[in-house]
PDB file of N, CA and C in Angstrom:
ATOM      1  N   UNK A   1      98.914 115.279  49.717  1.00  0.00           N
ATOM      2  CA  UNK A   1      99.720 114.121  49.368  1.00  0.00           C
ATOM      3  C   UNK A   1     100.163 113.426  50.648  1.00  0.00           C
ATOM      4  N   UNK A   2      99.746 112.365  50.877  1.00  0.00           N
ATOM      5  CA  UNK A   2     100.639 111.576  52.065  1.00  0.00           C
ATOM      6  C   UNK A   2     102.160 110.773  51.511  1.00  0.00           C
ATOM      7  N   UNK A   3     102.779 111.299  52.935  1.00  0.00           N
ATOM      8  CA  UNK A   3     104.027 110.781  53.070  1.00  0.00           C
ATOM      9  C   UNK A   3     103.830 109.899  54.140  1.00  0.00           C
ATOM     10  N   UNK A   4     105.453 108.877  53.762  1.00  0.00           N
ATOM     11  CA  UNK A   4     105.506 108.143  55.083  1.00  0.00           C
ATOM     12  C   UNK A   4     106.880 107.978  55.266  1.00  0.00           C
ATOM     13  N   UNK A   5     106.685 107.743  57.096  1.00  0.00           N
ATOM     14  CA  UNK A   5     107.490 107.304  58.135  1.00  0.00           C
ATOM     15  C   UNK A   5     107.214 105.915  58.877  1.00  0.00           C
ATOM     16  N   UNK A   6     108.779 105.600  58.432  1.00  0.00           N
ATOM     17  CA  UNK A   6     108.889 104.505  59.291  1.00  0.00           C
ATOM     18  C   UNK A   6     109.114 103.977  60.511  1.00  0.00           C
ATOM     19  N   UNK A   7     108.515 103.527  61.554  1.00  0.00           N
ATOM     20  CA  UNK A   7     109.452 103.237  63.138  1.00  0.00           C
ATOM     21  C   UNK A   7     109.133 102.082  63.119  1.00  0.00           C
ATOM     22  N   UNK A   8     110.274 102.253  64.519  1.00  0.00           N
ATOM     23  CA  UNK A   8     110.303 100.659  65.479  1.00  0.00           C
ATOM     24  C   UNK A   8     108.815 100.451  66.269  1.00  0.00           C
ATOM     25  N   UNK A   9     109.384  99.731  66.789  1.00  0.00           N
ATOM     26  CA  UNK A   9     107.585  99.170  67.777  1.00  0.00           C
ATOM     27  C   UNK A   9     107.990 100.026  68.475  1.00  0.00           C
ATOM     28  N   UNK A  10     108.891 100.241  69.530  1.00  0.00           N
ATOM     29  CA  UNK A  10     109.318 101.115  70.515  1.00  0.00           C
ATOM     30  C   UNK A  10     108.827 102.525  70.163  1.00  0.00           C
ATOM     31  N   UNK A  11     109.458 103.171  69.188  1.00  0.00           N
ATOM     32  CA  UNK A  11     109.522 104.443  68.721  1.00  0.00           C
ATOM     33  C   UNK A  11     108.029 105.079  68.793  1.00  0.00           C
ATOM     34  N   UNK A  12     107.327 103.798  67.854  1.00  0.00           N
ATOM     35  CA  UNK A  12     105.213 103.783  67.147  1.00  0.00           C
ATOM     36  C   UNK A  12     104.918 104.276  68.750  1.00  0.00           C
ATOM     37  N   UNK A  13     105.337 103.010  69.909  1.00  0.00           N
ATOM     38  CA  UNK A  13     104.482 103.094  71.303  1.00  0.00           C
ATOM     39  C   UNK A  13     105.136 104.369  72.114  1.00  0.00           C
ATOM     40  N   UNK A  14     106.280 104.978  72.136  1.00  0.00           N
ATOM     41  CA  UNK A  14     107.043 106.050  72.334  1.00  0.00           C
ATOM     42  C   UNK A  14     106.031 107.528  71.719  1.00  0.00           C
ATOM     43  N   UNK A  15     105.558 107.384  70.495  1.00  0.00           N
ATOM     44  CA  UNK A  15     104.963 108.442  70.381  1.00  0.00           C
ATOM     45  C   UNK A  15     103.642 108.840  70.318  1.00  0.00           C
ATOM     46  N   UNK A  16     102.936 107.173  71.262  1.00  0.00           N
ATOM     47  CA  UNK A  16     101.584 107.397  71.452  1.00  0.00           C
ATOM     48  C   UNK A  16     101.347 107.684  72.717  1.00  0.00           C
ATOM     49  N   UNK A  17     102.564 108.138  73.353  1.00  0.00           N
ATOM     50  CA  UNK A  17     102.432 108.042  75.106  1.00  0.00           C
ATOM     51  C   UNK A  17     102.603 109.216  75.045  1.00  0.00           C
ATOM     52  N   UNK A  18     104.052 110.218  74.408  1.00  0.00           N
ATOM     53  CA  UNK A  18     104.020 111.385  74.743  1.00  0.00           C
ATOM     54  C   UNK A  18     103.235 112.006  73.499  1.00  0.00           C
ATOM     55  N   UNK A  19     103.178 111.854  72.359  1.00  0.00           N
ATOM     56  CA  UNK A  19     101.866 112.853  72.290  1.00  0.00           C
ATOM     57  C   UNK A  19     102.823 113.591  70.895  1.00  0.00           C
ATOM     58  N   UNK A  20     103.545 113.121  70.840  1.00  0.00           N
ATOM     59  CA  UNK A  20     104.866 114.114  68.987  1.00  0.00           C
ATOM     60  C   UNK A  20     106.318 113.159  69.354  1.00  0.00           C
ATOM     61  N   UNK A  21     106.801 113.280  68.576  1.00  0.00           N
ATOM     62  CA  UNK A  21     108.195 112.910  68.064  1.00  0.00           C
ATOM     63  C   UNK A  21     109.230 113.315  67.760  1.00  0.00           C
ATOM     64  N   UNK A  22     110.238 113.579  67.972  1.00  0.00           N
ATOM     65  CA  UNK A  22     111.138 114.421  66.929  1.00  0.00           C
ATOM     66  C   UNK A  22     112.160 113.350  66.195  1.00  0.00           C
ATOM     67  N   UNK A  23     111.353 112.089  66.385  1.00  0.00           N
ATOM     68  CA  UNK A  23     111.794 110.836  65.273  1.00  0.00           C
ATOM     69  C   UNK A  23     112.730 110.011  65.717  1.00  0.00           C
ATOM     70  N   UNK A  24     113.142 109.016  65.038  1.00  0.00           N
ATOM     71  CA  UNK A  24     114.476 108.066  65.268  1.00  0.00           C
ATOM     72  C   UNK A  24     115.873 108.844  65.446  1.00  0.00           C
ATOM     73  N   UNK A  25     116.807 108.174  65.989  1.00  0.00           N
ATOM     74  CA  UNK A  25     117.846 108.814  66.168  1.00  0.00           C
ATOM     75  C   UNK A  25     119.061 109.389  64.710  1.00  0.00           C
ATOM     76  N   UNK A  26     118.483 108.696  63.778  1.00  0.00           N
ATOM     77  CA  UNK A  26     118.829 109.343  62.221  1.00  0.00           C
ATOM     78  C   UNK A  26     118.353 110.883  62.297  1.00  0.00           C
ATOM     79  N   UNK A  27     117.041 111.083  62.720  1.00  0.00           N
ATOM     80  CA  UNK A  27     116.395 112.339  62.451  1.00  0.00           C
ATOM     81  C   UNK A  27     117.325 113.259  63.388  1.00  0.00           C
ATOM     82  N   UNK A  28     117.056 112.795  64.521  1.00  0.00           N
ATOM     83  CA  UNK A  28     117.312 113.732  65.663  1.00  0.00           C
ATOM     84  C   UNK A  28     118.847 114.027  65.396  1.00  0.00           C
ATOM     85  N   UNK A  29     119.682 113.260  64.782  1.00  0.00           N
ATOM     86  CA  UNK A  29     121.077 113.486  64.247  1.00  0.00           C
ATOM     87  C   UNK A  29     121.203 114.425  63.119  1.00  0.00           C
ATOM     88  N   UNK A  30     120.724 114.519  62.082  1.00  0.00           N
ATOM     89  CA  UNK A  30     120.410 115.131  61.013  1.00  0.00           C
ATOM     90  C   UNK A  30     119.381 116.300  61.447  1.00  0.00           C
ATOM     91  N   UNK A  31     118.663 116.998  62.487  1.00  0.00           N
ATOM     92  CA  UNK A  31     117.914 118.032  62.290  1.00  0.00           C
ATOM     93  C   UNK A  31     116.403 118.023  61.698  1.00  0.00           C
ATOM     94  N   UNK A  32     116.005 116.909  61.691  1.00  0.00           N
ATOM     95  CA  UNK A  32     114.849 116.662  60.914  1.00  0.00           C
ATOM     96  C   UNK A  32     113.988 115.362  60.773  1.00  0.00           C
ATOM     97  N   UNK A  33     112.846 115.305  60.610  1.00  0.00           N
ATOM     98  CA  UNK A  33     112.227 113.483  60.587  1.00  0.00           C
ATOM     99  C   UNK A  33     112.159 113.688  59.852  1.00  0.00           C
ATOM    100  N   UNK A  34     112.909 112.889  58.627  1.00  0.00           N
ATOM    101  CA  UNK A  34     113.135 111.962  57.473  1.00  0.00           C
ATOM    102  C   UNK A  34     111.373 110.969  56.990  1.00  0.00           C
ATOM    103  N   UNK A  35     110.848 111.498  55.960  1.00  0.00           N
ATOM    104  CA  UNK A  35     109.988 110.741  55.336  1.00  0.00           C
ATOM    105  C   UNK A  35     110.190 110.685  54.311  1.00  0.00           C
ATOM    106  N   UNK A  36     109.337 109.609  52.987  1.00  0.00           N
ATOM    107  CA  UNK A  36     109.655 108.980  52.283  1.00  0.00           C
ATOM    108  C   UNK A  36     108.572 108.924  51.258  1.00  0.00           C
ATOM    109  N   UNK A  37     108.357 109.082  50.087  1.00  0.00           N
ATOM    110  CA  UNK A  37     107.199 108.835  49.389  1.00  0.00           C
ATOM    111  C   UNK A  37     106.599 107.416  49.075  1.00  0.00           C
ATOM    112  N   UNK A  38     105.350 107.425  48.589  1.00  0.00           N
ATOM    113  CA  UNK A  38     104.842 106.155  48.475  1.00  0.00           C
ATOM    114  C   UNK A  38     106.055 105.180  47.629  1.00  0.00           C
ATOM    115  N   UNK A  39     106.496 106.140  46.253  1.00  0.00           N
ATOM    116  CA  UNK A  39     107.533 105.209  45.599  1.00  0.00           C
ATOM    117  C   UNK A  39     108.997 104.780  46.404  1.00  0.00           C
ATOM    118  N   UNK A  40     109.636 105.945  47.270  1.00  0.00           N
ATOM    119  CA  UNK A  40     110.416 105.598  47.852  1.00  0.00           C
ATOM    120  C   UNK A  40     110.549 104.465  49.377  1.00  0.00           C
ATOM    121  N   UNK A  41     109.361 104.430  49.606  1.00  0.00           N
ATOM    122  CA  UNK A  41     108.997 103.755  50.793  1.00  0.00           C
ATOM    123  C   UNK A  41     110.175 102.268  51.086  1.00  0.00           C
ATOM    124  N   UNK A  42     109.856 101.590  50.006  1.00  0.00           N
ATOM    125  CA  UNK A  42     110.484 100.188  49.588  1.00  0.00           C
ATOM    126  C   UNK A  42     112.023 100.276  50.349  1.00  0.00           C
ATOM    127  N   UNK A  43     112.765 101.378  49.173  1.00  0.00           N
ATOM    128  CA  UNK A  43     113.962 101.108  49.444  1.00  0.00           C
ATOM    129  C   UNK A  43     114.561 102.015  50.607  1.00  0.00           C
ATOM    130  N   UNK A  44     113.964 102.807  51.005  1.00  0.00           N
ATOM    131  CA  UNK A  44     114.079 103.377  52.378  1.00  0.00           C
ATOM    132  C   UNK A  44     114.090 101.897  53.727  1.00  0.00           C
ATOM    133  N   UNK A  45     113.311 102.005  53.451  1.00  0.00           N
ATOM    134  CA  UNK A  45     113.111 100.135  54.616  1.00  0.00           C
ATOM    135  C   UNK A  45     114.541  98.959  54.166  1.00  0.00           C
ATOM    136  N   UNK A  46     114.518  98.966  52.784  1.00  0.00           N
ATOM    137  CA  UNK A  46     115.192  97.716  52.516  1.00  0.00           C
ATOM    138  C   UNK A  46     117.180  98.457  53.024  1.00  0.00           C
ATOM    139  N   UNK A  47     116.838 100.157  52.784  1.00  0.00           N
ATOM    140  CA  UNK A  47     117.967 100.584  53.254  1.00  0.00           C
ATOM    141  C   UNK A  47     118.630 100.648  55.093  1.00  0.00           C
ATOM    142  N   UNK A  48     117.451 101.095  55.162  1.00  0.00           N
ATOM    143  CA  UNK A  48     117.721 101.484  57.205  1.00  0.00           C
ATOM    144  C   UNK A  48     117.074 101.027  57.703  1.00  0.00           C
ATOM    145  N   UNK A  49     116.417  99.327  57.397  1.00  0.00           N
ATOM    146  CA  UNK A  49     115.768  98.175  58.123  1.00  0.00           C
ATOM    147  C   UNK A  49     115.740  97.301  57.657  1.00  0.00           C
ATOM    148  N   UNK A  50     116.453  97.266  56.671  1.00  0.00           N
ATOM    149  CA  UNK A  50     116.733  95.418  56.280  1.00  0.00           C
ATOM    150  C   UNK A  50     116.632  94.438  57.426  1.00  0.00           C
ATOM    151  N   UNK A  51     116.163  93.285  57.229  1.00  0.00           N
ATOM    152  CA  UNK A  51     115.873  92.318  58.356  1.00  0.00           C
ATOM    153  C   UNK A  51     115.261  92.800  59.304  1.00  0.00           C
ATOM    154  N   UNK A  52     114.691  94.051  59.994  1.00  0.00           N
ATOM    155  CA  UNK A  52     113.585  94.099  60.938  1.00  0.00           C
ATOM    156  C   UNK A  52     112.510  93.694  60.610  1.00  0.00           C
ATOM    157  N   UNK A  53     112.263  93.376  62.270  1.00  0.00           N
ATOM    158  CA  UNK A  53     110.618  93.183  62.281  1.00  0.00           C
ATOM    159  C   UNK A  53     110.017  94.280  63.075  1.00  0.00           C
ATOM    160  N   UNK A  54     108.923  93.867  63.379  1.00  0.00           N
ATOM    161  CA  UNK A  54     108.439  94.897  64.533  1.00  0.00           C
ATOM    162  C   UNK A  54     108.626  96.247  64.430  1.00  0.00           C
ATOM    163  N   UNK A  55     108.196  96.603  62.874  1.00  0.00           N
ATOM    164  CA  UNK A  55     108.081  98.153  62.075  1.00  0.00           C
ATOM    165  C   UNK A  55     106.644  98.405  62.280  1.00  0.00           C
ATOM    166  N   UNK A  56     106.557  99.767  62.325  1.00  0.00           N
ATOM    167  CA  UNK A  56     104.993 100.722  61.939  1.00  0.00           C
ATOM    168  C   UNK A  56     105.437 101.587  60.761  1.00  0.00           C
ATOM    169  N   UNK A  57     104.011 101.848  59.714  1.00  0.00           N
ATOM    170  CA  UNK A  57     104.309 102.139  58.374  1.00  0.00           C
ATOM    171  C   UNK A  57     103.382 103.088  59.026  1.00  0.00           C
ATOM    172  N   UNK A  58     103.531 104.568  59.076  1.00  0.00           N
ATOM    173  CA  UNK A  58     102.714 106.079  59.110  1.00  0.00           C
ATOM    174  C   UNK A  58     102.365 106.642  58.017  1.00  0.00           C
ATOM    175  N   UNK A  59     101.250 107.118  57.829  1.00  0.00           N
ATOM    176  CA  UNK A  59     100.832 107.638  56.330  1.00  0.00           C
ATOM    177  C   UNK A  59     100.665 109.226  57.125  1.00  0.00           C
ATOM    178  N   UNK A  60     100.994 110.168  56.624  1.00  0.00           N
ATOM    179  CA  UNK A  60     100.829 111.690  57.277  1.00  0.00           C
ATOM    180  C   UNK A  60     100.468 112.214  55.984  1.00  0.00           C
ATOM    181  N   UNK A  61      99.567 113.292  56.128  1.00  0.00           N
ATOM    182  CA  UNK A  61      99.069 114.396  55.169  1.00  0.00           C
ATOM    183  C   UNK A  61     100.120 115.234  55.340  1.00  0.00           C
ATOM    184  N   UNK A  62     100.616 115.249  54.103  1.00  0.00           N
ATOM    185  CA  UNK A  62     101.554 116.641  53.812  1.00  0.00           C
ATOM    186  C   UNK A  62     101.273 118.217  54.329  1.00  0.00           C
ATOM    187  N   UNK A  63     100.260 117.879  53.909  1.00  0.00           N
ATOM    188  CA  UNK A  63      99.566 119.523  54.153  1.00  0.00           C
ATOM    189  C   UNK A  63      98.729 119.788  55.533  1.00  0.00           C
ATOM    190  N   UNK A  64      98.585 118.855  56.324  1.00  0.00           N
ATOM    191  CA  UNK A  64      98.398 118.849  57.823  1.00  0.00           C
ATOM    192  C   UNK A  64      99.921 119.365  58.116  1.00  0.00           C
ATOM    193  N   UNK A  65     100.650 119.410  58.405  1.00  0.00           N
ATOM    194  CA  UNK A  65     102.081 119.626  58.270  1.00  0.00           C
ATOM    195  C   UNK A  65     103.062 121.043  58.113  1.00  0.00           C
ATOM    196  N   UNK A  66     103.394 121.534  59.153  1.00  0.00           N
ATOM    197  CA  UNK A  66     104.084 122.719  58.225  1.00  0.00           C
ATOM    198  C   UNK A  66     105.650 122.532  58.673  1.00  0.00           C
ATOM    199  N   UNK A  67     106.188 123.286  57.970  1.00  0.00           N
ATOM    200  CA  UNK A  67     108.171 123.020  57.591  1.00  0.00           C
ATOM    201  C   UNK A  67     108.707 122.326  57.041  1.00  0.00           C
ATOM    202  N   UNK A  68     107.565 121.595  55.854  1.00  0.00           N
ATOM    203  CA  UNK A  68     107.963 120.193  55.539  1.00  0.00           C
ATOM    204  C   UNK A  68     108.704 120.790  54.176  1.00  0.00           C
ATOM    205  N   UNK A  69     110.316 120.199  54.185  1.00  0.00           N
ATOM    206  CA  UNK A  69     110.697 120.719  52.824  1.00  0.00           C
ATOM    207  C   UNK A  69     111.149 119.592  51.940  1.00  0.00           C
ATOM    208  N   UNK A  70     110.904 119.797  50.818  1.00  0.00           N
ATOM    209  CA  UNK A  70     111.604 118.623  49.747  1.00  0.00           C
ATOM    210  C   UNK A  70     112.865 118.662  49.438  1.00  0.00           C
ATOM    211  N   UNK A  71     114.092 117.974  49.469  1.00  0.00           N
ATOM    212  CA  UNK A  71     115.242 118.215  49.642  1.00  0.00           C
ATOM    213  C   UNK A  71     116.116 116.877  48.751  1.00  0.00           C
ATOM    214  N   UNK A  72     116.758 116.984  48.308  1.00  0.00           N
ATOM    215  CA  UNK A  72     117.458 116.121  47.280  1.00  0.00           C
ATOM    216  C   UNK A  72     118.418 115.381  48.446  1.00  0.00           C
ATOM    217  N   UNK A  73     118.251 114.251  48.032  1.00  0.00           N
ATOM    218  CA  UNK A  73     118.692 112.846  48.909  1.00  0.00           C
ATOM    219  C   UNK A  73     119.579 111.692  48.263  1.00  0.00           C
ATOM    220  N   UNK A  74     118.684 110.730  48.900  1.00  0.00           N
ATOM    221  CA  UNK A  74     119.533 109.596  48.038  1.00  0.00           C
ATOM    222  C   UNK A  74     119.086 109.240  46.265  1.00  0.00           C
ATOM    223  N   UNK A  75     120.541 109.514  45.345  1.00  0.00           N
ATOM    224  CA  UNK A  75     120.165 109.461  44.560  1.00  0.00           C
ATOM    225  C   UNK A  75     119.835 110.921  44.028  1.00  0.00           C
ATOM    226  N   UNK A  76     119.492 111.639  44.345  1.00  0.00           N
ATOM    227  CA  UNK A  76     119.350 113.230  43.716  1.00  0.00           C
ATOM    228  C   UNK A  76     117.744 113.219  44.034  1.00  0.00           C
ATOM    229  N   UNK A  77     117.053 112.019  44.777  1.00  0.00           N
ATOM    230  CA  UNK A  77     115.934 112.345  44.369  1.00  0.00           C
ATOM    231  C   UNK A  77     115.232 112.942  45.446  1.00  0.00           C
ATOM    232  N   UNK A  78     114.298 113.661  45.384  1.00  0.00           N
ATOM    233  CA  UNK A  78     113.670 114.591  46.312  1.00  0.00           C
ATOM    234  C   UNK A  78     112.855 114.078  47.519  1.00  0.00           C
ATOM    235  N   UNK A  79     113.394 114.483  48.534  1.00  0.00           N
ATOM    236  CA  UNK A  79     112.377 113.563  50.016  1.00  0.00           C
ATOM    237  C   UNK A  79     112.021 114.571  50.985  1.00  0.00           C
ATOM    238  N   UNK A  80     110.672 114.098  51.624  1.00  0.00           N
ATOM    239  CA  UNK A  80     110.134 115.441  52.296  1.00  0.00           C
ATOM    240  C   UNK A  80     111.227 115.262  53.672  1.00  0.00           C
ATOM    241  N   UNK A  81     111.131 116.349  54.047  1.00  0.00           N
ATOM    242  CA  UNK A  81     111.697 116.410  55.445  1.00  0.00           C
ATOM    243  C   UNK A  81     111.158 117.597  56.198  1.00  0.00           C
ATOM    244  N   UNK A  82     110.681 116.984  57.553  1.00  0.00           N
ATOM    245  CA  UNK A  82     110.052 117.697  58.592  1.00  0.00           C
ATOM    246  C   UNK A  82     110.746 118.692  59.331  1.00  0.00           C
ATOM    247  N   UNK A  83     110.967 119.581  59.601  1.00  0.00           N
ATOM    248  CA  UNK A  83     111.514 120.235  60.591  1.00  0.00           C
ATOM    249  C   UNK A  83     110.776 120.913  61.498  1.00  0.00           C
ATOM    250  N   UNK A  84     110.802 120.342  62.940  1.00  0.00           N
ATOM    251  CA  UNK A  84     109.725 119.895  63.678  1.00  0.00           C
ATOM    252  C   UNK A  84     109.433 118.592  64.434  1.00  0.00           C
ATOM    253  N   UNK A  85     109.049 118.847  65.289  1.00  0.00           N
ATOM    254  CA  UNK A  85     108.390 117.353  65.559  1.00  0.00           C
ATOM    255  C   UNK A  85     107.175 117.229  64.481  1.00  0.00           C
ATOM    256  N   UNK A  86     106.622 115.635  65.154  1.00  0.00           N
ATOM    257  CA  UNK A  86     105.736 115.320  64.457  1.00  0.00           C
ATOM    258  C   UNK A  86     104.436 114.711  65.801  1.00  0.00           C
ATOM    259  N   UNK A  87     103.279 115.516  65.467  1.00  0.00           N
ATOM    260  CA  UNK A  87     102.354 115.228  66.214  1.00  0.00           C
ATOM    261  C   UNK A  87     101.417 113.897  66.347  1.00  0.00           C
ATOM    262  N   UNK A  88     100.965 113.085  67.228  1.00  0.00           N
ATOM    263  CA  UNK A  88      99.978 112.325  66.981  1.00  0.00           C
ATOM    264  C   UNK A  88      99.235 112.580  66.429  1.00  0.00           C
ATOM    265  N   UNK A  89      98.506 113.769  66.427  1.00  0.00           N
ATOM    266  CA  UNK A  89      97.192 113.632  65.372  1.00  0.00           C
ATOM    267  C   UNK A  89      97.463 114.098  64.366  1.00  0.00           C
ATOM    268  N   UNK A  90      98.380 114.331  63.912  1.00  0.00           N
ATOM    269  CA  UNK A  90      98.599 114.937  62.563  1.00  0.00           C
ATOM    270  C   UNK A  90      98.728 113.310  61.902  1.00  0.00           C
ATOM    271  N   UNK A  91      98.728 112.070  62.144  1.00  0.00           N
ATOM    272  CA  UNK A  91      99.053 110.740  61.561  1.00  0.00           C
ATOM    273  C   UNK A  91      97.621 110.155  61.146  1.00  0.00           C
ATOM    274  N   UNK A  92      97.522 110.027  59.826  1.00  0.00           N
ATOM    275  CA  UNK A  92      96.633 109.452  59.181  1.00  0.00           C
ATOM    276  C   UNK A  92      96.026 108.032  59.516  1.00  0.00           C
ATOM    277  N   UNK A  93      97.163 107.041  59.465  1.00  0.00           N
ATOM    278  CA  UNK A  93      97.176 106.329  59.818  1.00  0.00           C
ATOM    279  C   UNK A  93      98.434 105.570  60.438  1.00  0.00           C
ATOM    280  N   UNK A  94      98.404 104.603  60.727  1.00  0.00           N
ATOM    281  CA  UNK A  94      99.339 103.569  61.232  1.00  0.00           C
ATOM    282  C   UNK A  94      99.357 101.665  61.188  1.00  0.00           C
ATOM    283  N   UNK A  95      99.761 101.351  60.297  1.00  0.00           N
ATOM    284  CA  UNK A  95     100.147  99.715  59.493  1.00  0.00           C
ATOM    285  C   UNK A  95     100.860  99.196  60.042  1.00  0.00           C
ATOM    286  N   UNK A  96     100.977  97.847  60.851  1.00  0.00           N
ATOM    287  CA  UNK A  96     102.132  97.525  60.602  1.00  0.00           C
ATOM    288  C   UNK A  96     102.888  97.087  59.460  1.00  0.00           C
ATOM    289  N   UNK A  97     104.233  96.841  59.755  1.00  0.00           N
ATOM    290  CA  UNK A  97     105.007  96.437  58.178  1.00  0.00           C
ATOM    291  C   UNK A  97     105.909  95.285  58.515  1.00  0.00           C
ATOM    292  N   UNK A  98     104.900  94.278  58.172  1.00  0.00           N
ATOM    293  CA  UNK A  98     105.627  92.929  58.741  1.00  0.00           C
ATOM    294  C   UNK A  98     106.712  92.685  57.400  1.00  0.00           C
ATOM    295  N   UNK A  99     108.120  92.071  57.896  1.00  0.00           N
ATOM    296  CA  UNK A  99     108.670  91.368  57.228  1.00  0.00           C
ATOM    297  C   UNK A  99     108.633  90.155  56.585  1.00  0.00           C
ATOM    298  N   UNK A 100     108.615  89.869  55.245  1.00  0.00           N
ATOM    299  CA  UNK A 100     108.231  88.825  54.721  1.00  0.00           C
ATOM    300  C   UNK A 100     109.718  87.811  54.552  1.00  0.00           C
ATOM    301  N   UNK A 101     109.427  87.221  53.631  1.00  0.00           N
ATOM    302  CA  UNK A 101     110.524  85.907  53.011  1.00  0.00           C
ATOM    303  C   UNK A 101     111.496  87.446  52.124  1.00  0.00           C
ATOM    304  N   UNK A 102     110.836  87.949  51.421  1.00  0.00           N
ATOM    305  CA  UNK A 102     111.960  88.879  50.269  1.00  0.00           C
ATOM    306  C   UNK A 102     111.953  90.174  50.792  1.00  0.00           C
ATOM    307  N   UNK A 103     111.651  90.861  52.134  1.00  0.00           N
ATOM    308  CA  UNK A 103     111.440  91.959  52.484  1.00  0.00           C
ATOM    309  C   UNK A 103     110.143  92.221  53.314  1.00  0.00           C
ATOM    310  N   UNK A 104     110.124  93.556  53.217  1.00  0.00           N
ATOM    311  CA  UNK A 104     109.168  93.801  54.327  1.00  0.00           C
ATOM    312  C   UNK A 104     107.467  94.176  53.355  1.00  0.00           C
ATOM    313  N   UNK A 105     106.470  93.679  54.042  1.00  0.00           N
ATOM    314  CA  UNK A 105     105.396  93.658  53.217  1.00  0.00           C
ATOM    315  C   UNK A 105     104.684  95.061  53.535  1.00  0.00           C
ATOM    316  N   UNK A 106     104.654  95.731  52.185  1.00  0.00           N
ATOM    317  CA  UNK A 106     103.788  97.032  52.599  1.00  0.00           C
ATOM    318  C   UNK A 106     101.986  96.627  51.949  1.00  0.00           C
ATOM    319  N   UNK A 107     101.343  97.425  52.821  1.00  0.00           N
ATOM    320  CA  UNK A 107     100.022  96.985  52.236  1.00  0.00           C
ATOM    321  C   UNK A 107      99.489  98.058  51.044  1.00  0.00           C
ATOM    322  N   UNK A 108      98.495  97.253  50.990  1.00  0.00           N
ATOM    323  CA  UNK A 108      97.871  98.028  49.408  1.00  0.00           C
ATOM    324  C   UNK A 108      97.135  98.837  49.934  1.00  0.00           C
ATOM    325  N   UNK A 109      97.523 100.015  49.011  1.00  0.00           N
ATOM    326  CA  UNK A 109      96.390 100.917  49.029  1.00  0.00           C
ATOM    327  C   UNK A 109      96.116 101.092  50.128  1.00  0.00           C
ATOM    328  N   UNK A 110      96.851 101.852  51.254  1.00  0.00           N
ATOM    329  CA  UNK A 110      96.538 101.908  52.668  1.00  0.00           C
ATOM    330  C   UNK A 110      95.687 103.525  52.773  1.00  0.00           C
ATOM    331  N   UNK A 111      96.108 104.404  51.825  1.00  0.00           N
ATOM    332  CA  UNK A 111      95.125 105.673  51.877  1.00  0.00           C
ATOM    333  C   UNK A 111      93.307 104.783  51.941  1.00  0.00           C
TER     334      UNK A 111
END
């Protein structure tokens, strides 16, 4: 199952230089990089990036992945969370996620 993570431009070019992550400063505060499912994706962004631009949308294989636990969040509802960094090659891919007129545009069908 792919999950995703969101960054800044900084953060995306930050973790193609050194090589893993141990995420935005939410994560690194909390113990963990924070990802998001395909359904939750939306309001994750519209929550802790409203009005940015200059986002990268990460698609990661779950199961490339280990420590990843599902954990009740916002809403009661269940979100993976890494404990761990997170490696470059463990990333499927990488989108950007431009902001539109009503939010930020995720693309289709990016698997």
């Amino acid at each position: 199952m792919l999950i995703y993570k969101i960054l800044t431009n900084a953060q995306w070019l930050a973790l193609q230089e050194d090589g893993t992550t141990k995420g935005a400063p939410i994560d690194l505060q909390d113990g963990f990089i924070h990802f998001s499912t395909a359904m939750q994706c939306a309001e994750t962004a519209e929550k802790h990036f409203a009005g940015q631009d200059d986002l990268w949308l990460l698609g990661v294989d779950e199961d490339d992945l280990e420590n990843v636990v599902w954990e009740k969040s916002r809403g009661g509802q269940l979100f993976p969370h890494l404990y761990g960094e997170l490696p470059l090659n463990k990333i499927s891919w990488a989108l950007p996620l431009p902001l539109g007129e009503d939010g930020h545009i995720f693309p289709q069908d990016p698997e």
